[in-house]
N, C-alpha and C. Protein backbone atom coordinates (compact mmCIF):
# COMPACT_ATOMS: atom_id res chain seq x y z
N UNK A 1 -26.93 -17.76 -38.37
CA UNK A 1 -25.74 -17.18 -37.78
C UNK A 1 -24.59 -18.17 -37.89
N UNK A 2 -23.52 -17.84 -38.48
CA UNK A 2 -22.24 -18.45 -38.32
C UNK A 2 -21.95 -18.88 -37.08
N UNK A 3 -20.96 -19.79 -37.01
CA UNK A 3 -20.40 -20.59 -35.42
C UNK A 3 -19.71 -19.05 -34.76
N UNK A 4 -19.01 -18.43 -35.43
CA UNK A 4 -18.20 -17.50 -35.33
C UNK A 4 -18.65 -17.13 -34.40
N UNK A 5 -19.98 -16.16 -34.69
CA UNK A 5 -20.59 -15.08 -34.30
C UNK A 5 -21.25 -15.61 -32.79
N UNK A 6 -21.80 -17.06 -33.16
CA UNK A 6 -22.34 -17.88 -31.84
C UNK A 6 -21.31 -17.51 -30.83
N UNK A 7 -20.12 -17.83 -30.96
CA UNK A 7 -18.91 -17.85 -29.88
C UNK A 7 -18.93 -16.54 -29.79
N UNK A 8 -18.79 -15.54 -30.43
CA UNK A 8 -18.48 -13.87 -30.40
C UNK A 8 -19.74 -13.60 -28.85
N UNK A 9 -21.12 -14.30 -29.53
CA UNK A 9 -21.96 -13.66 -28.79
C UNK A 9 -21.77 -14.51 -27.49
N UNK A 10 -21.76 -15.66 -27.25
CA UNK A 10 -21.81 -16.27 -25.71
C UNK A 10 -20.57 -15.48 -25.14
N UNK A 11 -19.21 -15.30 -25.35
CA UNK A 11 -18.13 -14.69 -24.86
C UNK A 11 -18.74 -12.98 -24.47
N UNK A 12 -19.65 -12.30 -24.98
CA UNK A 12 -19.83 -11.38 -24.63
C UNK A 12 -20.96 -11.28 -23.70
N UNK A 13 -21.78 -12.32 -23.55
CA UNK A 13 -22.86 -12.87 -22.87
C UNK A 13 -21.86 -12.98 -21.30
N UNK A 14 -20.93 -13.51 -21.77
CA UNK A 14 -20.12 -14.15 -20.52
C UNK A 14 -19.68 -13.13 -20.05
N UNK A 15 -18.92 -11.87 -20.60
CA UNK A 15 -18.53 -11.39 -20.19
C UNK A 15 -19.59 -10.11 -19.48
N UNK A 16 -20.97 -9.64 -19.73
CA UNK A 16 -21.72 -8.73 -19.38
C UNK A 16 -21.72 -9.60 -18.13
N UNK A 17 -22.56 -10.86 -17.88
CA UNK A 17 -22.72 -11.79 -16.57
C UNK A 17 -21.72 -11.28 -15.71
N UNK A 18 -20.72 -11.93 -15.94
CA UNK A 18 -19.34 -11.59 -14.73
C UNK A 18 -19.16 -9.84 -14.56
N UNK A 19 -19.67 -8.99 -15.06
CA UNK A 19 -19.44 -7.58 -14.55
C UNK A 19 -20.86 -7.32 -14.08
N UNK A 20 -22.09 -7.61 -14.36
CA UNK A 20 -23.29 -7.34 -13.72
C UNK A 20 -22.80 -7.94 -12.29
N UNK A 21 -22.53 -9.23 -11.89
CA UNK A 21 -22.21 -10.01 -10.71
C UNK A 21 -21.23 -9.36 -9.82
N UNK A 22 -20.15 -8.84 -10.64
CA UNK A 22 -19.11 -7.79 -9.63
C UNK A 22 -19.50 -6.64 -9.18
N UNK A 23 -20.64 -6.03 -10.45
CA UNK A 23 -20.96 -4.98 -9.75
C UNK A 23 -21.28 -4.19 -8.74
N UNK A 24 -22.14 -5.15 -7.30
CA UNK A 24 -22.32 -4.91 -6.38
C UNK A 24 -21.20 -4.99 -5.36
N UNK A 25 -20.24 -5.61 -5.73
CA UNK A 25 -19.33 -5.61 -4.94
C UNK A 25 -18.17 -4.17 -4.94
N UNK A 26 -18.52 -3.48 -5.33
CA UNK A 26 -17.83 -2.01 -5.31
C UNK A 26 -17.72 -1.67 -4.11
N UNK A 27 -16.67 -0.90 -3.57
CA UNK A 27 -16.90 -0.03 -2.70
C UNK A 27 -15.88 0.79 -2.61
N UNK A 28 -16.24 2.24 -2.21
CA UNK A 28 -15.82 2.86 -2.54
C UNK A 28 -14.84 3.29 -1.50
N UNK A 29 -13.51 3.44 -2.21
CA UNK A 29 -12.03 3.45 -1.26
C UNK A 29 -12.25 4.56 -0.38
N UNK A 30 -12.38 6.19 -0.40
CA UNK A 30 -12.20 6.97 0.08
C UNK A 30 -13.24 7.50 0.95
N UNK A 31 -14.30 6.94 0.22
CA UNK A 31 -15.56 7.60 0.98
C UNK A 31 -16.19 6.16 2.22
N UNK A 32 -17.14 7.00 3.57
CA UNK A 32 -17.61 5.83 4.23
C UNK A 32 -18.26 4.84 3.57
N UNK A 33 -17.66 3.55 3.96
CA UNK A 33 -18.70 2.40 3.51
C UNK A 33 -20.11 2.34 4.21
N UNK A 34 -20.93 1.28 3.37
CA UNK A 34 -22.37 1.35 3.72
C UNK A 34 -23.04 1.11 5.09
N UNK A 35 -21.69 0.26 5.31
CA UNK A 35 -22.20 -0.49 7.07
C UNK A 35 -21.82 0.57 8.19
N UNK A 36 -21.18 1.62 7.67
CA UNK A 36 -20.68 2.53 8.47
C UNK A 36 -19.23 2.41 8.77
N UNK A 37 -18.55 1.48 8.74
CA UNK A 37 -17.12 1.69 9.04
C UNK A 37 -16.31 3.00 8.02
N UNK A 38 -15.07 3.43 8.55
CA UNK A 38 -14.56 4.18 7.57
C UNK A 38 -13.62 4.08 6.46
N UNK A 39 -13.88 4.62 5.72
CA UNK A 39 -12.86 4.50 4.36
C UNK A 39 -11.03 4.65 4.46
N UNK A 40 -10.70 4.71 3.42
CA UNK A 40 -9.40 4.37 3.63
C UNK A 40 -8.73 5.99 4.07
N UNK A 41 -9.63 6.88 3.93
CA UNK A 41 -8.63 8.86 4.27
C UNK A 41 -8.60 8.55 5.71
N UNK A 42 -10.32 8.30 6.04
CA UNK A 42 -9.60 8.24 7.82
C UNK A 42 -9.02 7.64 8.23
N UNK A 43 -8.63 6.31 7.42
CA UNK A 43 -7.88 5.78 8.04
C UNK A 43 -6.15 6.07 8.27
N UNK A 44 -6.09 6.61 6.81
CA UNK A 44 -4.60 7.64 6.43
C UNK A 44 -4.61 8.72 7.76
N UNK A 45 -5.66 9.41 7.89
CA UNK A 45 -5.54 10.37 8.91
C UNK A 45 -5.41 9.99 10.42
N UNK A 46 -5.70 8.77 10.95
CA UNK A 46 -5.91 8.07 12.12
C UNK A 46 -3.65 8.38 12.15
N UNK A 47 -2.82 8.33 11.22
CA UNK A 47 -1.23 8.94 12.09
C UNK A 47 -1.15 10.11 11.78
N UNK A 48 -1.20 10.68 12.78
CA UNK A 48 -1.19 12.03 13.07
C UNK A 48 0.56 12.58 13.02
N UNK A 49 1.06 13.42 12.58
CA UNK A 49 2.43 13.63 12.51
C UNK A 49 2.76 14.79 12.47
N UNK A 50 3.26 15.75 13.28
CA UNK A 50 3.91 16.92 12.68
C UNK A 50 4.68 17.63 11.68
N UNK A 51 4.56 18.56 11.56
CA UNK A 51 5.31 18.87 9.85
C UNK A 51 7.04 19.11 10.78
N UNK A 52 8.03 18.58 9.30
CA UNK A 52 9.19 18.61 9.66
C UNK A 52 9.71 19.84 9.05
N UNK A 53 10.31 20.63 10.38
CA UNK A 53 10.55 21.83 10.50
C UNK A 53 11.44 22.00 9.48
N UNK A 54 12.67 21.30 9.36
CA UNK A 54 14.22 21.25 8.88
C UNK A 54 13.95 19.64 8.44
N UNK A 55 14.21 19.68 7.16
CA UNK A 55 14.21 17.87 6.42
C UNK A 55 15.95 17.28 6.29
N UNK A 56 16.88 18.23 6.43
CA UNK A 56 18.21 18.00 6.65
C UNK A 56 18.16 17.52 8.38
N UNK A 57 17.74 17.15 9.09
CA UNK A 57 18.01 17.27 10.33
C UNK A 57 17.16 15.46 10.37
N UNK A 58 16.49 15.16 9.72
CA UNK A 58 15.89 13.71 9.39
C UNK A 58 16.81 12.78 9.44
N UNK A 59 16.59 12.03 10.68
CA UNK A 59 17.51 10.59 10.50
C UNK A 59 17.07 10.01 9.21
N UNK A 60 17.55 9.49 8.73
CA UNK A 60 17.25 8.53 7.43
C UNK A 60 18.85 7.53 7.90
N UNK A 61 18.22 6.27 7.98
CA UNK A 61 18.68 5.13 7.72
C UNK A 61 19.18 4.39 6.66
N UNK A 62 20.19 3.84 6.12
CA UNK A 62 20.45 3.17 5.18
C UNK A 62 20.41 1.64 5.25
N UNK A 63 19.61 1.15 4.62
CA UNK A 63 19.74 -0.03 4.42
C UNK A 63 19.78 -0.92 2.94
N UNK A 64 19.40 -1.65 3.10
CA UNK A 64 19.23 -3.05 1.50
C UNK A 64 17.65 -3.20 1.08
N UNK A 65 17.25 -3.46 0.20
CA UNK A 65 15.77 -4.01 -0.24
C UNK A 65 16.06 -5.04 -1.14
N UNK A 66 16.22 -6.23 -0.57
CA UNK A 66 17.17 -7.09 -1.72
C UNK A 66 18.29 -6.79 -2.01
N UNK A 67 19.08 -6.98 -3.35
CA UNK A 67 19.98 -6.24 -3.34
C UNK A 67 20.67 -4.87 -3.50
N UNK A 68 19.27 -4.23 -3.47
CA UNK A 68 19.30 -2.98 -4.15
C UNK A 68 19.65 -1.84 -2.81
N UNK A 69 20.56 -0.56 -2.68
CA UNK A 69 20.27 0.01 -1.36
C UNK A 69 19.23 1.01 -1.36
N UNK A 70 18.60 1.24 0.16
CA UNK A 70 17.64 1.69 0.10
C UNK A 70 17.62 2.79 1.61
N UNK A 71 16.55 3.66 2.07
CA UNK A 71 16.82 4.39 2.79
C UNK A 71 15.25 4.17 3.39
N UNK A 72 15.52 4.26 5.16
CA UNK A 72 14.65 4.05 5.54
C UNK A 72 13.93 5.14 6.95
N UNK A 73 13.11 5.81 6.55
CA UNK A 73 13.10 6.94 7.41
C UNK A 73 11.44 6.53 8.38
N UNK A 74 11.65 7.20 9.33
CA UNK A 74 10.81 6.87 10.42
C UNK A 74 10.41 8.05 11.49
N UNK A 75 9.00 7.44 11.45
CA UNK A 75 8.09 9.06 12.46
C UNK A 75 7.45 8.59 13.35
N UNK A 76 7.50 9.19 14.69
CA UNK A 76 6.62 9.15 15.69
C UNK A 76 5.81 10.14 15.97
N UNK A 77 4.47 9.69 16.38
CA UNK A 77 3.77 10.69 16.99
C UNK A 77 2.82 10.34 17.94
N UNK A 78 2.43 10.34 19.16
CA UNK A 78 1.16 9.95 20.29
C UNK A 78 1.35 8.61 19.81
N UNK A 79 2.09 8.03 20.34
CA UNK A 79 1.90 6.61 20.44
C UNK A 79 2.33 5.54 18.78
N UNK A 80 1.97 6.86 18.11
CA UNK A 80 2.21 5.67 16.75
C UNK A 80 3.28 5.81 15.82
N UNK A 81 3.86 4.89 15.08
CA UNK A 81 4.82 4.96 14.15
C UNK A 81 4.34 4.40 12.53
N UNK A 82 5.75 5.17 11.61
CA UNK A 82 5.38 5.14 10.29
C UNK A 82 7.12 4.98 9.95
N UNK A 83 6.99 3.79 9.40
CA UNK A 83 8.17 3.63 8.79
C UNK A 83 8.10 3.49 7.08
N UNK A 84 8.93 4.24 6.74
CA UNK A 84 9.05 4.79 5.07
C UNK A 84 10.34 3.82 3.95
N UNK A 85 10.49 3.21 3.84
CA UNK A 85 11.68 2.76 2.96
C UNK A 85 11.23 3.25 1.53
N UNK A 86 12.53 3.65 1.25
CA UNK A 86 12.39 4.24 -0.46
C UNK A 86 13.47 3.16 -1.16
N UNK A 87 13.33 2.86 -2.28
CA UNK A 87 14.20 2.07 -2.91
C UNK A 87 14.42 2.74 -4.48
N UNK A 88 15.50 3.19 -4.72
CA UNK A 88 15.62 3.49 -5.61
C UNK A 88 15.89 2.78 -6.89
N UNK A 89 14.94 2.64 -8.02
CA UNK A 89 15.69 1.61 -9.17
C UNK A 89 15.83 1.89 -10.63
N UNK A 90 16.28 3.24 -10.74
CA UNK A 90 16.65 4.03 -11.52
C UNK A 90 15.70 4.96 -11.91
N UNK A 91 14.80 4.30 -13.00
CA UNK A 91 13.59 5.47 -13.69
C UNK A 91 12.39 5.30 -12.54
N UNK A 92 12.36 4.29 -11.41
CA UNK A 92 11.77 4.10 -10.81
C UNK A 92 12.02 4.10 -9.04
N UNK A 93 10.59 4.86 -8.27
CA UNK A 93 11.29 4.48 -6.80
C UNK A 93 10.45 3.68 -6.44
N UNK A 94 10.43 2.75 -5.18
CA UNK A 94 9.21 2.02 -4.63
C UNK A 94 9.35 2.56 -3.54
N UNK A 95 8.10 2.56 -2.82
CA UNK A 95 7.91 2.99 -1.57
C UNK A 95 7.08 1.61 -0.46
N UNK A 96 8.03 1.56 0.64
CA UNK A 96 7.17 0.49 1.29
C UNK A 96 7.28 1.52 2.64
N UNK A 97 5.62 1.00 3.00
CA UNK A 97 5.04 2.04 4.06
C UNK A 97 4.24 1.13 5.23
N UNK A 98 5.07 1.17 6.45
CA UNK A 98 4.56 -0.01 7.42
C UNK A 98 4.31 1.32 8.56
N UNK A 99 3.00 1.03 8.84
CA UNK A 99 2.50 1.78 10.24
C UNK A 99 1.89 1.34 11.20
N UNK A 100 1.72 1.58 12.59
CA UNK A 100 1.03 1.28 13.62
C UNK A 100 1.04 1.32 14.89
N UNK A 101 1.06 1.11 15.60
CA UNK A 101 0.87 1.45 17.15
C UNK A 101 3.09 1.44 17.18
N UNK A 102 3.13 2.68 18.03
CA UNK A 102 4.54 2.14 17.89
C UNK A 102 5.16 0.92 18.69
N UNK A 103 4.29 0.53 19.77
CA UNK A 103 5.13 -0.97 19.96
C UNK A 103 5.08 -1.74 18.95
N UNK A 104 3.86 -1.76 18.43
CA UNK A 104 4.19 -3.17 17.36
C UNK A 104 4.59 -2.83 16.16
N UNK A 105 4.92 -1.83 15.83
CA UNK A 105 6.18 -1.63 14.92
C UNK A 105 7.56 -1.92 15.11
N UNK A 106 7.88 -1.52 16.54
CA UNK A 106 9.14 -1.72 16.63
C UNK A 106 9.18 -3.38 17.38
N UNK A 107 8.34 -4.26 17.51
CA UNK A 107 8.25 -5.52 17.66
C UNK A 107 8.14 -6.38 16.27
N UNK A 108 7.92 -5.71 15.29
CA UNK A 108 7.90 -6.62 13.90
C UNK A 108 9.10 -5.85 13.57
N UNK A 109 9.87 -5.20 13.75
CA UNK A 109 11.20 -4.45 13.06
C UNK A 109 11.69 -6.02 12.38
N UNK A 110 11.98 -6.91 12.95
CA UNK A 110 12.82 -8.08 11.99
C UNK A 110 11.88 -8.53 11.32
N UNK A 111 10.89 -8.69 11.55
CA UNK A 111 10.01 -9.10 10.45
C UNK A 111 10.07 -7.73 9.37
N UNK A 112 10.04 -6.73 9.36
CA UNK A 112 10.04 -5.60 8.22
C UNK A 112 10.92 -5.99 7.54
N UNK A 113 12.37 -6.15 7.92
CA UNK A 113 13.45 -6.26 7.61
C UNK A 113 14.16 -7.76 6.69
N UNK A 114 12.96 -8.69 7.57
CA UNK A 114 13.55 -10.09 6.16
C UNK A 114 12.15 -9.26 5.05
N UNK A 115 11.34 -9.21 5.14
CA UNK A 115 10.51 -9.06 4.28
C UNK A 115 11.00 -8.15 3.05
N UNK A 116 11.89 -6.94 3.51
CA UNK A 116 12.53 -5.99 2.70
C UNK A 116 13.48 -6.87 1.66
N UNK A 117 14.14 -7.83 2.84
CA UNK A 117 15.56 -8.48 2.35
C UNK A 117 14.80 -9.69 1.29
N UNK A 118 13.37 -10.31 1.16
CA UNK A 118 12.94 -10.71 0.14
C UNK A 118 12.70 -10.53 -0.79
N UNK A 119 12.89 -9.11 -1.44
CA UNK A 119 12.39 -8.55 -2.55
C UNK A 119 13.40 -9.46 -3.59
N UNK A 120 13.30 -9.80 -4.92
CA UNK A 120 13.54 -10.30 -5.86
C UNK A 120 13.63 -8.93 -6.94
N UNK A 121 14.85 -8.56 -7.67
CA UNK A 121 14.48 -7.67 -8.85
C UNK A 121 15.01 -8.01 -9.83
């Protein structure tokens, strides 16, 4: 066998190793994990929110995401909040999505807000 092929084969040697080894580490996003905790839907479903009757009637906020402007809309429901910033950047939008108990949402509000104002584009 050529050197070539030596290197061809250990690099593919290497590479089966490192995916046999990850393999167990899967788990699967949506569905319950093995230990029993829950996946990421219930956890989506854990803010509960009503449907918005009239979407013209939506505070939406304006603010910055860096330098770019951006709009920042916000929901309550039983206790919890979901704050939405959209950033528009032409062919593209980003969405940053901060949720949780609504005190400590509205106790990290300045922390949301330098974090927004860090974006780099």
């Amino acid at each position: 066998m050529s050197s070539a092929r030596i290197r061809i084969a250990v690099r593919l040697l290497a590479v089966a190793a490192l995916a046999a080894l990850t393999a167990g580490c899967f788990q699967p996003m949506y569905a319950e994990r093995a230990d029993g905790t829950p996946g990421l839907r219930e956890k989506l479903m854990g803010v509960e929110l009503p449907p918005i009757d009239d979407p013209s009637t939506q505070a939406v906020e304006k603010t910055t995401a860096g330098a770019l402007p951006a709009s920042l809309y916000q929901f309550e429901n039983a206790g919890k909040k979901l704050a939405v910033v959209t950033i528009d950047r032409g062919q593209t939008i980003v969405f940053v999505r901060f949720s949780g108990p609504a005190a400590a949402v509205d106790a990290q509000k300045a922390n949301f807000d330098s974090f927004l104002q860090s974006f780099q584009w």
